[in-house]
Protein backbone atom coordinates (compact mmCIF):
# COMPACT_ATOMS: atom_id res chain seq x y z
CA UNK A 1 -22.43 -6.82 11.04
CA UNK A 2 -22.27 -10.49 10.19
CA UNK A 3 -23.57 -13.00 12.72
CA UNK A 4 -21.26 -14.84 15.11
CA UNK A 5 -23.15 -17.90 13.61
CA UNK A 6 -22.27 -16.87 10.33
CA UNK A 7 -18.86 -16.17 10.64
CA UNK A 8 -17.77 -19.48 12.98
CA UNK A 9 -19.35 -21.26 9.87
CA UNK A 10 -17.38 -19.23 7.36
CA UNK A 11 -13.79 -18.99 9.51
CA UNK A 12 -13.75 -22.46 10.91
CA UNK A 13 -12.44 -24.13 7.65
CA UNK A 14 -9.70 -21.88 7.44
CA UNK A 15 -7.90 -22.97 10.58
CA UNK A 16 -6.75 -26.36 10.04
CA UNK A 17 -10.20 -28.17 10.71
CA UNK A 18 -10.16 -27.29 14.32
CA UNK A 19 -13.04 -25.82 16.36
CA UNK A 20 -14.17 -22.63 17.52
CA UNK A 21 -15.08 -22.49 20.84
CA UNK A 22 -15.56 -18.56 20.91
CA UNK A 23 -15.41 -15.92 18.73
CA UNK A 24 -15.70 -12.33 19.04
CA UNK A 25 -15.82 -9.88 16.43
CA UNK A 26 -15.55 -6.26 16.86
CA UNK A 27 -14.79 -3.24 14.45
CA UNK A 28 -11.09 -1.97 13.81
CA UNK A 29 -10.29 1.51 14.91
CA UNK A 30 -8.13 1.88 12.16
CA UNK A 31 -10.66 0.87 9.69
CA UNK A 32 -9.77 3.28 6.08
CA UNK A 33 -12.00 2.61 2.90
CA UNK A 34 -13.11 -1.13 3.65
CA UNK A 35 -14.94 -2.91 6.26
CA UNK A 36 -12.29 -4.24 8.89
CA UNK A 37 -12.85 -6.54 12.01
CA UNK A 38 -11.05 -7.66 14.37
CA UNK A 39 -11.85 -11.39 15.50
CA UNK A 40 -10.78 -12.80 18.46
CA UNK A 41 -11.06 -16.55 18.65
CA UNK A 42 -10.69 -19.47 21.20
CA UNK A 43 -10.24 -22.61 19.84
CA UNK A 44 -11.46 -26.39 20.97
CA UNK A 45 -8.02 -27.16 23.40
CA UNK A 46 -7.99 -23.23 24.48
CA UNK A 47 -5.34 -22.08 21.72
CA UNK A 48 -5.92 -18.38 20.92
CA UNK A 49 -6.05 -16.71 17.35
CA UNK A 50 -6.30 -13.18 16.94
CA UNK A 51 -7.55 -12.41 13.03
CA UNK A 52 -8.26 -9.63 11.07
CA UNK A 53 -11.09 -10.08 8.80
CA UNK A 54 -11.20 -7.57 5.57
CA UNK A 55 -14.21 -7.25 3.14
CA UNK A 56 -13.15 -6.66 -0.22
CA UNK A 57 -16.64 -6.53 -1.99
CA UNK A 58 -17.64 -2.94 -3.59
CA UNK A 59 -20.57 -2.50 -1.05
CA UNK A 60 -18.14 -2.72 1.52
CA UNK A 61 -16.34 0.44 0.82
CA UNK A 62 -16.87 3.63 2.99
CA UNK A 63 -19.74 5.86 1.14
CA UNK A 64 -17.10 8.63 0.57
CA UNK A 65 -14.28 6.02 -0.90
CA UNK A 66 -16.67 4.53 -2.98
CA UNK A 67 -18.07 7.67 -4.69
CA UNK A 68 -13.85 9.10 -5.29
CA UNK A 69 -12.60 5.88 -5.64
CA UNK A 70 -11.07 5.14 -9.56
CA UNK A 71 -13.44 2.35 -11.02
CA UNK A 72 -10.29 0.90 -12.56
CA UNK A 73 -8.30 0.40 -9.14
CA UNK A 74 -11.00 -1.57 -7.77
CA UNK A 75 -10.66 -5.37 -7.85
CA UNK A 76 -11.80 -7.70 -4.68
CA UNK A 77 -9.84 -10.53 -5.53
CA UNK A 78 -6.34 -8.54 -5.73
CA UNK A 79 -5.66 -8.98 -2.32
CA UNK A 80 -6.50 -12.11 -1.45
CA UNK A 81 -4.78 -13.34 -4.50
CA UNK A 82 -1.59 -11.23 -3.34
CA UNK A 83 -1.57 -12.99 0.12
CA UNK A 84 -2.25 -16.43 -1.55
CA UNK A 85 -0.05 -16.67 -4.33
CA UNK A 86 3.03 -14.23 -3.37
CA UNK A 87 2.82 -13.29 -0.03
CA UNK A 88 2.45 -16.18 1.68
CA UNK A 89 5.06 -18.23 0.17
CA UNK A 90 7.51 -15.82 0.27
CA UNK A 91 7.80 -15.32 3.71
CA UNK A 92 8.75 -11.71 4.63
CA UNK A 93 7.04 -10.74 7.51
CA UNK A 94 3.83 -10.20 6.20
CA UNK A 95 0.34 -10.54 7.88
CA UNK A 96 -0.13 -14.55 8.01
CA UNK A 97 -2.77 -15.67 5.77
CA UNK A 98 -5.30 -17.92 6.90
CA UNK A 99 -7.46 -18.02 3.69
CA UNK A 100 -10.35 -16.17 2.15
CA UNK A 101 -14.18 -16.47 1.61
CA UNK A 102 -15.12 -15.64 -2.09
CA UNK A 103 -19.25 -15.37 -2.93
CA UNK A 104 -19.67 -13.11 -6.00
CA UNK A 105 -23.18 -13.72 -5.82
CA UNK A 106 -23.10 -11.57 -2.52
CA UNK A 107 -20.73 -9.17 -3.38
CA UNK A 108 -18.94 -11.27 -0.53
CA UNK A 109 -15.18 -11.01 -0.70
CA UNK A 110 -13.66 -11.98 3.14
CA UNK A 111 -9.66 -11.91 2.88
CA UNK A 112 -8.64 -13.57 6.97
CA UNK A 113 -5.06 -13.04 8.44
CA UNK A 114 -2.99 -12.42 11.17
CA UNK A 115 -3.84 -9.69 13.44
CA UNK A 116 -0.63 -8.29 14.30
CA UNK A 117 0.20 -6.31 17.58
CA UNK A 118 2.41 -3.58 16.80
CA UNK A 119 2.53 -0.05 16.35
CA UNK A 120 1.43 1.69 12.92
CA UNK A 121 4.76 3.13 11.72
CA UNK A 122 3.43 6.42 11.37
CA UNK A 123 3.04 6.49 15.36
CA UNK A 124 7.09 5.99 15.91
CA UNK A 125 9.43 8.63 15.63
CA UNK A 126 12.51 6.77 15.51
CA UNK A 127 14.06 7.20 12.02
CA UNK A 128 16.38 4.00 12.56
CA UNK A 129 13.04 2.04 12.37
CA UNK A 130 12.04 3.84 9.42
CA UNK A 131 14.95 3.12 7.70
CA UNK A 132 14.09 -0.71 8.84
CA UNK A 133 10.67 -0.46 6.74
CA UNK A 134 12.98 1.17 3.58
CA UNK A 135 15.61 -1.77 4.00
CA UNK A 136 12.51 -4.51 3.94
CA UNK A 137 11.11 -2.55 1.04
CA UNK A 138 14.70 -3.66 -0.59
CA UNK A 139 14.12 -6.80 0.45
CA UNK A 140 11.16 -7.08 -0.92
CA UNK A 141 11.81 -5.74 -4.95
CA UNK A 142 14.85 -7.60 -4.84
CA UNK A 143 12.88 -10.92 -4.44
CA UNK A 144 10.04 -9.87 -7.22
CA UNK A 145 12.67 -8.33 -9.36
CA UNK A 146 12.39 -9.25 -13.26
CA UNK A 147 9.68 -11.61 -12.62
CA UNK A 148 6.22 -11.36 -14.69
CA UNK A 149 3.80 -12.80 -12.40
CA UNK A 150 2.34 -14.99 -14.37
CA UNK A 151 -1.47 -15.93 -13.01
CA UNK A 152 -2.00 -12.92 -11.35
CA UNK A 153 -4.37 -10.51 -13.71
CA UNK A 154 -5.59 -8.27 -10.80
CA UNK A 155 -1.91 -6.96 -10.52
CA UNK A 156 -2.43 -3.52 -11.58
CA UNK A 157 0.15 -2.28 -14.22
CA UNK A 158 2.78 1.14 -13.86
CA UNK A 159 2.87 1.51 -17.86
CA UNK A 160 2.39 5.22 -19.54
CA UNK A 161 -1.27 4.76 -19.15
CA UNK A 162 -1.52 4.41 -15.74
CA UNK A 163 0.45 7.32 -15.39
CA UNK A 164 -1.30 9.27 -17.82
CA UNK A 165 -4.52 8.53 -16.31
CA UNK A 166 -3.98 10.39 -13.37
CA UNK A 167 -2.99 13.50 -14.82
CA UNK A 168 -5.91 13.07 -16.99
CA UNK A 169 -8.40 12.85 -13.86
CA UNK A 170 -6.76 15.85 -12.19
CA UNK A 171 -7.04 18.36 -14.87
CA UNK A 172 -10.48 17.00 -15.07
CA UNK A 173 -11.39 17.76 -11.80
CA UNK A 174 -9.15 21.49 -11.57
CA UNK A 175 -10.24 24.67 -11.58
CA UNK A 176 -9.50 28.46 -11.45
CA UNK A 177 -5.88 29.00 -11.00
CA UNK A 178 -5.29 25.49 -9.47
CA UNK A 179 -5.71 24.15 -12.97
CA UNK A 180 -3.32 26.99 -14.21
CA UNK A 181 -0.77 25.50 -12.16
CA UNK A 182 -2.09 21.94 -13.07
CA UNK A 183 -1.57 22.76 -16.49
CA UNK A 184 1.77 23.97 -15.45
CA UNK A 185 2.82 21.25 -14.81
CA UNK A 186 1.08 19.20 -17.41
CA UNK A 187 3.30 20.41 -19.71
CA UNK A 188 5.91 19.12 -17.82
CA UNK A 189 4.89 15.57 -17.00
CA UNK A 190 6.00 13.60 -19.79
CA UNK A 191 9.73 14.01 -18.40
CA UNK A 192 8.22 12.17 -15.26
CA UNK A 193 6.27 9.33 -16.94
CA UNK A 194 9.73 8.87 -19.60
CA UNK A 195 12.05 8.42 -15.86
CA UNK A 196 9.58 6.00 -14.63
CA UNK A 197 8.63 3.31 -17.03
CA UNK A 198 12.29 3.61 -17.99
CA UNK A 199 12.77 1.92 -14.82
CA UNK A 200 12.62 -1.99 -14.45
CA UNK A 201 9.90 -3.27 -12.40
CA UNK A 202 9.07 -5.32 -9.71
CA UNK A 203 6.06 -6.49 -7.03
CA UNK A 204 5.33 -3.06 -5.30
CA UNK A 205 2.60 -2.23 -2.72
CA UNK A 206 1.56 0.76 -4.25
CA UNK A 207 0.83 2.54 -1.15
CA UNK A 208 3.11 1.69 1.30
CA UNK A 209 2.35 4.89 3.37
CA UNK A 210 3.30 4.49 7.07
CA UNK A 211 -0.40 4.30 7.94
CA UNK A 212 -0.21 1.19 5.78
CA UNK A 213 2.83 -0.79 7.80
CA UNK A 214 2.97 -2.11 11.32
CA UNK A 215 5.96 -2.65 13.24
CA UNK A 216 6.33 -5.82 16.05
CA UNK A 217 9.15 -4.88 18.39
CA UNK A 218 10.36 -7.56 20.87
CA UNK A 219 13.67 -9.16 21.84
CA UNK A 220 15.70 -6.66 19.82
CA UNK A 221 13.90 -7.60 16.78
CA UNK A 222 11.88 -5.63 14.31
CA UNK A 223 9.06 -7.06 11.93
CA UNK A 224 8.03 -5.13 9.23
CA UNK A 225 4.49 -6.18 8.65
CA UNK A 226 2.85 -4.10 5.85
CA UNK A 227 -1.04 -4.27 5.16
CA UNK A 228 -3.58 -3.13 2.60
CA UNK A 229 -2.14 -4.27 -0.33
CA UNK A 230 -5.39 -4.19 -2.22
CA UNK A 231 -3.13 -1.78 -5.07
CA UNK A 232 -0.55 -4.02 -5.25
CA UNK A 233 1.15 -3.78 -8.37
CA UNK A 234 3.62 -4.15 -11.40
CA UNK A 235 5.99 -1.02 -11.01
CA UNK A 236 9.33 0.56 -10.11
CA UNK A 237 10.28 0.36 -6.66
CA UNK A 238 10.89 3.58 -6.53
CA UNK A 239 7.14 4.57 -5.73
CA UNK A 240 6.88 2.49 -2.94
CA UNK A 241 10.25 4.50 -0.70
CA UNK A 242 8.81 7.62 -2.19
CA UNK A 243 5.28 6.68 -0.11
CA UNK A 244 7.60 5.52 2.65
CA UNK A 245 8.87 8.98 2.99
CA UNK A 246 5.41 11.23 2.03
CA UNK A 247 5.07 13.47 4.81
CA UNK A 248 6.90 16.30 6.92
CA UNK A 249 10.75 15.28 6.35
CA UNK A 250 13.99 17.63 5.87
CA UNK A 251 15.69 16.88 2.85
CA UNK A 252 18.40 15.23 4.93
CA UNK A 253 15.98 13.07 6.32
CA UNK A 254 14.26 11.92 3.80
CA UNK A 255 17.47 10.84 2.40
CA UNK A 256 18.86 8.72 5.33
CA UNK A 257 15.56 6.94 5.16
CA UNK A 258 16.33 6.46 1.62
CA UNK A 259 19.88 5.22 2.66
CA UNK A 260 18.46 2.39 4.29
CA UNK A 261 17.16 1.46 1.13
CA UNK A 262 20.67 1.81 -0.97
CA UNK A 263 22.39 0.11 1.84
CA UNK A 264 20.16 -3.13 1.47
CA UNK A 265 19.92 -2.81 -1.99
CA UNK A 266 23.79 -3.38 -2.50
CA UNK A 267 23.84 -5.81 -0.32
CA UNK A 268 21.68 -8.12 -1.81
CA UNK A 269 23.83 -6.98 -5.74
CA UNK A 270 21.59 -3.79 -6.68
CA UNK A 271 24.02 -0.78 -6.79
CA UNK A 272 22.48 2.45 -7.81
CA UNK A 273 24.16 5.75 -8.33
CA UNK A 274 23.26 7.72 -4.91
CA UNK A 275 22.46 10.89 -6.86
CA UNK A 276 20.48 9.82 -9.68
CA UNK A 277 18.68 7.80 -7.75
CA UNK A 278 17.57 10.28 -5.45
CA UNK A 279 16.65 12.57 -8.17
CA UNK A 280 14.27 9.39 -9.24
CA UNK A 281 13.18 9.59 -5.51
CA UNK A 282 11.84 12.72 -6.61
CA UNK A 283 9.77 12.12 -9.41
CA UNK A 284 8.06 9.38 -7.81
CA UNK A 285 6.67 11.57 -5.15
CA UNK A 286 6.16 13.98 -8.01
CA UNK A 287 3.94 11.16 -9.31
CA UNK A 288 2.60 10.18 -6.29
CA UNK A 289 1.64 13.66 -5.58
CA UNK A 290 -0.77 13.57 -8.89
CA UNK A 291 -2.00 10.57 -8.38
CA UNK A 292 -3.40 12.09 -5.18
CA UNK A 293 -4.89 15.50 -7.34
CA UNK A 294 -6.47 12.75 -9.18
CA UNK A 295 -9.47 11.27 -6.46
CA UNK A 296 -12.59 12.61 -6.91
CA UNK A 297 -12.11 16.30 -4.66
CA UNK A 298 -15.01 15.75 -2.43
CA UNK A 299 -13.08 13.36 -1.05
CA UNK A 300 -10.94 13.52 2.30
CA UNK A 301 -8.30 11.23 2.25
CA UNK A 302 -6.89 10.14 5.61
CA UNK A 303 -5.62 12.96 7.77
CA UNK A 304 -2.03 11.67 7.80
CA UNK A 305 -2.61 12.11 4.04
CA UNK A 306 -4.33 15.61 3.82
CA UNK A 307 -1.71 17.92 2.39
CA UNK A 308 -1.20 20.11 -0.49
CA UNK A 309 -0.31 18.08 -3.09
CA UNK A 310 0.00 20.66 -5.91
CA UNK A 311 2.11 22.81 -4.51
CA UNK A 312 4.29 19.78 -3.47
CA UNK A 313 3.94 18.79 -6.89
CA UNK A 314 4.89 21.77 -8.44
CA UNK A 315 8.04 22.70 -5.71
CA UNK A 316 9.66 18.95 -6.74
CA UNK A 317 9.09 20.06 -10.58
CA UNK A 318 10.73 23.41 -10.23
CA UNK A 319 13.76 21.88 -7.59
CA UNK A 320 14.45 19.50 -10.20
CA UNK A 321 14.38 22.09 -13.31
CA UNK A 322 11.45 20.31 -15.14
């Protein structure tokens, strides 16, 4: 753990030139792959700040993420750059950023915002607030849409590639009959990747799982506050709903959630046929269900996230006649 020393000198600069009086740094329980710390600080006047400090450097990844995570999804400056040059600016909700502390020479890659009290979406079992998170989701491709994000090279990219990639690792690491079945539905993957880079494309997360957004209720309000955007990305909008609703839904479910979605959609000039688009729905979770085959299998991914992704995989292909 970085010194209290250390970090005043490091933090200081990144709130408006004013004092720390007190800081206290302690781990985040809901710490995933990276380093996370919380930081509570007490200003010179007695304003509080409650932070979040994230290291983005390579040595800072959990032993087990390191060894299954892709080399080619692994860039320290995405995130920061997300919060400082898109984020930020555009003003949806998102984690206030306070700034970042960049030391290649270290391997030292600090990315400092908000620390926002709320509940992790996962955690609340009203649908109408899921359907919140889908409608902000709308919100947010509709303000990204057609743009090419000029200056931002860590943005990764949802081209054929990408997608073929991770069918590519899968099969690699398959065996037995679970490649049978991989192979299976190989053969039937190009239909997927054709659908999706058919699609235009926005600013997406890229993982905008529910253990990934955090919800600030008060005063009637909701905030949608999504974090970890360290696989932010280039893609259709799509993927990010069809991470919104991952998990243990009814068909009829999953499809109010994605209601939420149409409904904001429209109303910001987006229409969308309902039933094609929830056929594209599909895919994406088709494709999101590879891209999970393809970590490195000694790995354990969350255990919101543990699940059999194959045989989801291969259901959506058959349900949808691939």
């Amino acid at each position: 753990m970085t010194s209290t020393d250390e970090l005043r000198t490091a933090v200081e600069p990144l709130l408006g030139g004013r004092a720390i009086e007190s800081l206290v740094q302690r781990p985040c329980p809901y710490r995933t792959s990276y380093e996370l710390d919380e930081l509570d600080v007490t200003l010179a006047g007695g304003d509080r700040v409650r932070l979040m400090l994230k290291s983005l450097g390579r040595g800072s990844l959990d032993p087990a993420a390191l060894k299954a995570k892709p080399g080619f999804l692994h860039d320290p400056r995405r995130e920061i750059e997300v919060y400082r040059t898109l984020l930020a600016p555009a003003d949806l909700g998102t984690p206030r950023f306070y700034g970042s502390v960049e030391q290649p020479d270290r391997d030292r890659y600090w990315l400092v915002i908000e620390n926002v009290e709320g509940e992790v979406l996962w955690q609340v079992g009203e649908l109408e607030v899921w359907q919140e998170a889908a409608r902000w989701l709308a919100v947010l491709h509709d303000r990204f849409a057609g743009r090419d994000l000029p200056g931002n090279e860590e943005i990764l990219r949802y081209d054929a590639d990408f997608y073929a990639s991770w069918m590519r690792r899968a099969l690699e690491f398959a065996e037995g009959e679970r490649r049978e079945r991989l192979a299976w539905l190989s053969d039937r993957y190009e239909t997927v990747v054709q659908r999706l880079t058919a699609e235009p494309t926005t600013f997406i997360h890229g993982e905008f799982y529910a253990s990934n957004v955090l919800i600030q209720r008060g005063d009637g309000e909701v905030r949608v506050a999504p974090i970890d955007w360290e696989n932010a990305a280039l893609g259709p909008g799509v993927i990010d709903l069809a991470a919104l609703t991952t998990g243990e839904w009814s068909a009829e479910e999953r499809e109010r959630i994605g209601g939420g979605y149409l409904e904001q959609a429209a109303a910001l000039g987006h229409d969308h046929d309902r039933s094609e688009f929830l056929e594209l729905l599909e895919l994406a979770r088709l494709q999101l269900a590879v891209q999970w085959l393809g970590w490195e299998p000694t790995w354990l991914p969350p255990e919101e996230h543990r699940h059999d992704w194959l045989a989801e995989a291969v259901t959506i292909a058959r349900t949808l006649g691939l």
